[in-house]
N, C-alpha and C. Protein backbone atom coordinates (compact mmCIF):
# COMPACT_ATOMS: atom_id res chain seq x y z
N UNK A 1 -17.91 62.66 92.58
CA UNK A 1 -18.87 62.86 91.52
C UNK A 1 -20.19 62.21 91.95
N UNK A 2 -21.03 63.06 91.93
CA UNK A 2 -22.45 62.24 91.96
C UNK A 2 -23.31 61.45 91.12
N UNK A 3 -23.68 60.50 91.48
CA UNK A 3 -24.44 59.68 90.82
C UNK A 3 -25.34 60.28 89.52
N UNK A 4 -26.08 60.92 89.09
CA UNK A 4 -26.58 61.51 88.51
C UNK A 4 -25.17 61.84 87.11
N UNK A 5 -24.22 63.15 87.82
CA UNK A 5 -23.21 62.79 86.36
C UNK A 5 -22.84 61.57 86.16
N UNK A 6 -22.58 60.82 86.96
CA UNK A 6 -22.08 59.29 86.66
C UNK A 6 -22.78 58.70 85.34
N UNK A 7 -24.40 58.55 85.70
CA UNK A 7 -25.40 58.14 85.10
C UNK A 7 -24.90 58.85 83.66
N UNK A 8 -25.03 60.18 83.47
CA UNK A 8 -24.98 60.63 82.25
C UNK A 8 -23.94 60.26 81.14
N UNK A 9 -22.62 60.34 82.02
CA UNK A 9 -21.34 59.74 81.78
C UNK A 9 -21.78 58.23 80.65
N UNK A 10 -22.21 57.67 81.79
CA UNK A 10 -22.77 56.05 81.12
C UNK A 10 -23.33 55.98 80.17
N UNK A 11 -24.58 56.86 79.98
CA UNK A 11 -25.49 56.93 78.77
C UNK A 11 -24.87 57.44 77.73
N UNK A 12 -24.08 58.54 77.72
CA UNK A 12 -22.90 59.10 76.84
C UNK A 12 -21.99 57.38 76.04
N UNK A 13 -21.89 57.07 76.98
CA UNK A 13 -20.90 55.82 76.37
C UNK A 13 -21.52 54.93 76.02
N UNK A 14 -22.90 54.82 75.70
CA UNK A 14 -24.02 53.36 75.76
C UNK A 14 -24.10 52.55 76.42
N UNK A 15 -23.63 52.52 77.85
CA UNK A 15 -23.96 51.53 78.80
C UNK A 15 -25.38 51.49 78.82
N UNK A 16 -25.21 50.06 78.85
CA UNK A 16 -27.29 49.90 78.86
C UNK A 16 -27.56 49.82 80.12
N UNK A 17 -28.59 49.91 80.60
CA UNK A 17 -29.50 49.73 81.86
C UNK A 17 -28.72 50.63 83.05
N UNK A 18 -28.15 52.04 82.50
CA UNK A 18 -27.16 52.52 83.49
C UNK A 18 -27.97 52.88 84.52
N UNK A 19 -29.24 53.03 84.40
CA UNK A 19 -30.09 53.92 84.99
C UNK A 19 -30.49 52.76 86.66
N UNK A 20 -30.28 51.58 86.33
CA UNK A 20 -30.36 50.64 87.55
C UNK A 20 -29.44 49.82 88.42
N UNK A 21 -27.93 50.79 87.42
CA UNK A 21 -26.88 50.59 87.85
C UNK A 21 -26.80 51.18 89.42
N UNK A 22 -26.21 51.01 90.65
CA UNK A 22 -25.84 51.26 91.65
C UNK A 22 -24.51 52.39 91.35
N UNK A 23 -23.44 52.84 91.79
CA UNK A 23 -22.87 54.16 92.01
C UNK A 23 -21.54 53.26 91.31
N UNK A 24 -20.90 52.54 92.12
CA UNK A 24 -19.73 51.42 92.11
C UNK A 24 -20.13 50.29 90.78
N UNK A 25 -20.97 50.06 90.50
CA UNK A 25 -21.68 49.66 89.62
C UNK A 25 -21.56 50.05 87.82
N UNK A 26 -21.78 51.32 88.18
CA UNK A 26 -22.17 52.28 86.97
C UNK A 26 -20.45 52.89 86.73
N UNK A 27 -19.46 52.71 87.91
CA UNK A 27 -17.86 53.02 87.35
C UNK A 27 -17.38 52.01 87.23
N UNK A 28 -17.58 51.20 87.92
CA UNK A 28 -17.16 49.33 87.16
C UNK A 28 -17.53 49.53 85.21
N UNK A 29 -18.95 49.68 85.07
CA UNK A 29 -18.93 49.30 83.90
C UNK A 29 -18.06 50.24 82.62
N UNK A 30 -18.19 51.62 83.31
CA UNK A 30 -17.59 52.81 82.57
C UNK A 30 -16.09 52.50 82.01
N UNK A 31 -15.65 52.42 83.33
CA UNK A 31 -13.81 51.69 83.74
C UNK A 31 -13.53 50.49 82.46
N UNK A 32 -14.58 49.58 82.62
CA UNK A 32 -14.23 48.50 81.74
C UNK A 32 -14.72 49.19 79.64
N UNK A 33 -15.77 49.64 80.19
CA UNK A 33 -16.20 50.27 78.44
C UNK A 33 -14.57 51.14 78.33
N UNK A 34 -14.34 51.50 78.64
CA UNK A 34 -12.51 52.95 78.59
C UNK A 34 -11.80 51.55 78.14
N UNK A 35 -11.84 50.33 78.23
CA UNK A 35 -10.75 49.50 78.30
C UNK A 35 -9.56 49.29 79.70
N UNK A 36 -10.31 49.73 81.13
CA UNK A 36 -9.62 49.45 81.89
C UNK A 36 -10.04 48.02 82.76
N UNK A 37 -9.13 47.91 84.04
CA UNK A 37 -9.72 46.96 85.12
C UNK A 37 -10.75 47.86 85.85
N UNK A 38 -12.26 47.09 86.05
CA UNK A 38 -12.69 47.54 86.96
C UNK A 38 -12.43 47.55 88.36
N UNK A 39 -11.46 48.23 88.81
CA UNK A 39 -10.96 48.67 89.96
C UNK A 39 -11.41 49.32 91.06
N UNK A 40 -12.27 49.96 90.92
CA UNK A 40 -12.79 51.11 91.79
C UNK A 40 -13.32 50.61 92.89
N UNK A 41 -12.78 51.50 94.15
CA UNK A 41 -12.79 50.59 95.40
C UNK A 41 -12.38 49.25 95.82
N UNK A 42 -11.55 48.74 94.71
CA UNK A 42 -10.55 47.43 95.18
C UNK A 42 -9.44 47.55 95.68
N UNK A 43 -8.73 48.42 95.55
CA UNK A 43 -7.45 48.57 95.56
C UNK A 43 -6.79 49.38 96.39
N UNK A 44 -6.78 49.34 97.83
CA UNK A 44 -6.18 50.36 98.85
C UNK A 44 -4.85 51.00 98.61
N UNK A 45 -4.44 51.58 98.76
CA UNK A 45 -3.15 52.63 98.22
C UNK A 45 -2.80 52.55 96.70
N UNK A 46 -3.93 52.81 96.13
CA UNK A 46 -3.40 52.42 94.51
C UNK A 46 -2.31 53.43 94.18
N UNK A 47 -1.77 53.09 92.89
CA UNK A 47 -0.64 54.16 92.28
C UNK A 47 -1.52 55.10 91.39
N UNK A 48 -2.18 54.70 90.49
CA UNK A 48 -3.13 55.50 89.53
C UNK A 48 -3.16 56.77 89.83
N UNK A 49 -2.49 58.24 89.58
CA UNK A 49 -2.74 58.93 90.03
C UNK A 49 -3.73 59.92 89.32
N UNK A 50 -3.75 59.51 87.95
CA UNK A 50 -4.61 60.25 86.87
C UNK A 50 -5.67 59.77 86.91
N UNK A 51 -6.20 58.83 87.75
CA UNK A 51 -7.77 58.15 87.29
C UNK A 51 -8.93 59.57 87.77
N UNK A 52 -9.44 59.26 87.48
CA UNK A 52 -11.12 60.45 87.50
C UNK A 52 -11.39 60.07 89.00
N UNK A 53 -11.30 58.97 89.00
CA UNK A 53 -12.17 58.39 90.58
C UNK A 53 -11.55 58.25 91.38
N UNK A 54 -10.13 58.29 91.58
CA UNK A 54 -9.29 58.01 92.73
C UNK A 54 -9.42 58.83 93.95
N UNK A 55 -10.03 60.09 94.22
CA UNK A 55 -10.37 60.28 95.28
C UNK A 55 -11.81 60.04 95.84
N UNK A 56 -12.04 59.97 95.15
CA UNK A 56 -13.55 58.99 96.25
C UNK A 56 -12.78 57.73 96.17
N UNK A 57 -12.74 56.87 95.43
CA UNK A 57 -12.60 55.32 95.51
C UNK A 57 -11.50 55.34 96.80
N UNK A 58 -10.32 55.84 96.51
CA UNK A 58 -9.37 55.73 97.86
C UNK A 58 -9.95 55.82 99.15
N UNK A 59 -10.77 56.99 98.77
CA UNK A 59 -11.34 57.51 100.41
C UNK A 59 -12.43 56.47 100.98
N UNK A 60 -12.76 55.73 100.34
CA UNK A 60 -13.46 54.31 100.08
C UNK A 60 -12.69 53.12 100.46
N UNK A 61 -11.41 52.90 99.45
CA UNK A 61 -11.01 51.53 99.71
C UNK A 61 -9.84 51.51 101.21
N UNK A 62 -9.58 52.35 101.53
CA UNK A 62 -8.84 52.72 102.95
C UNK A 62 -9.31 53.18 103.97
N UNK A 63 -11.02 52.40 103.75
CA UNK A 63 -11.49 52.53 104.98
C UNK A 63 -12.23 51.07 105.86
């Protein structure tokens, strides 16, 4: 997903200042507004198989 939907995503949910958020940044805060761990890109072979972001973040954290 590109930055840009990301952004919108955020503003949709009232994250403030999404707009100076960074990429990893702006799904950290999303992740945590949903009520999750901000995870994204921590976690090399995660189980999560339903998350939104798990294929970028994987293709990320296993590298």
């Amino acid at each position: 997903m590109n930055v840009k939907k990301i952004q919108l995503h955020a503003k949709a949910m009232g994250i403030k200042n999404y707009s100076r958020l960074k990429k990893t940044e702006l799904i950290w805060a999303i992740q945590e507004a949903e009520g999750h761990d901000p995870c994204y890109t921590k976690i090399p072979h995660c189980g999560q198989m339903d998350c939104c972001w798990r294929e970028d973040c994987q293709e990320i954290a296993n590298h």
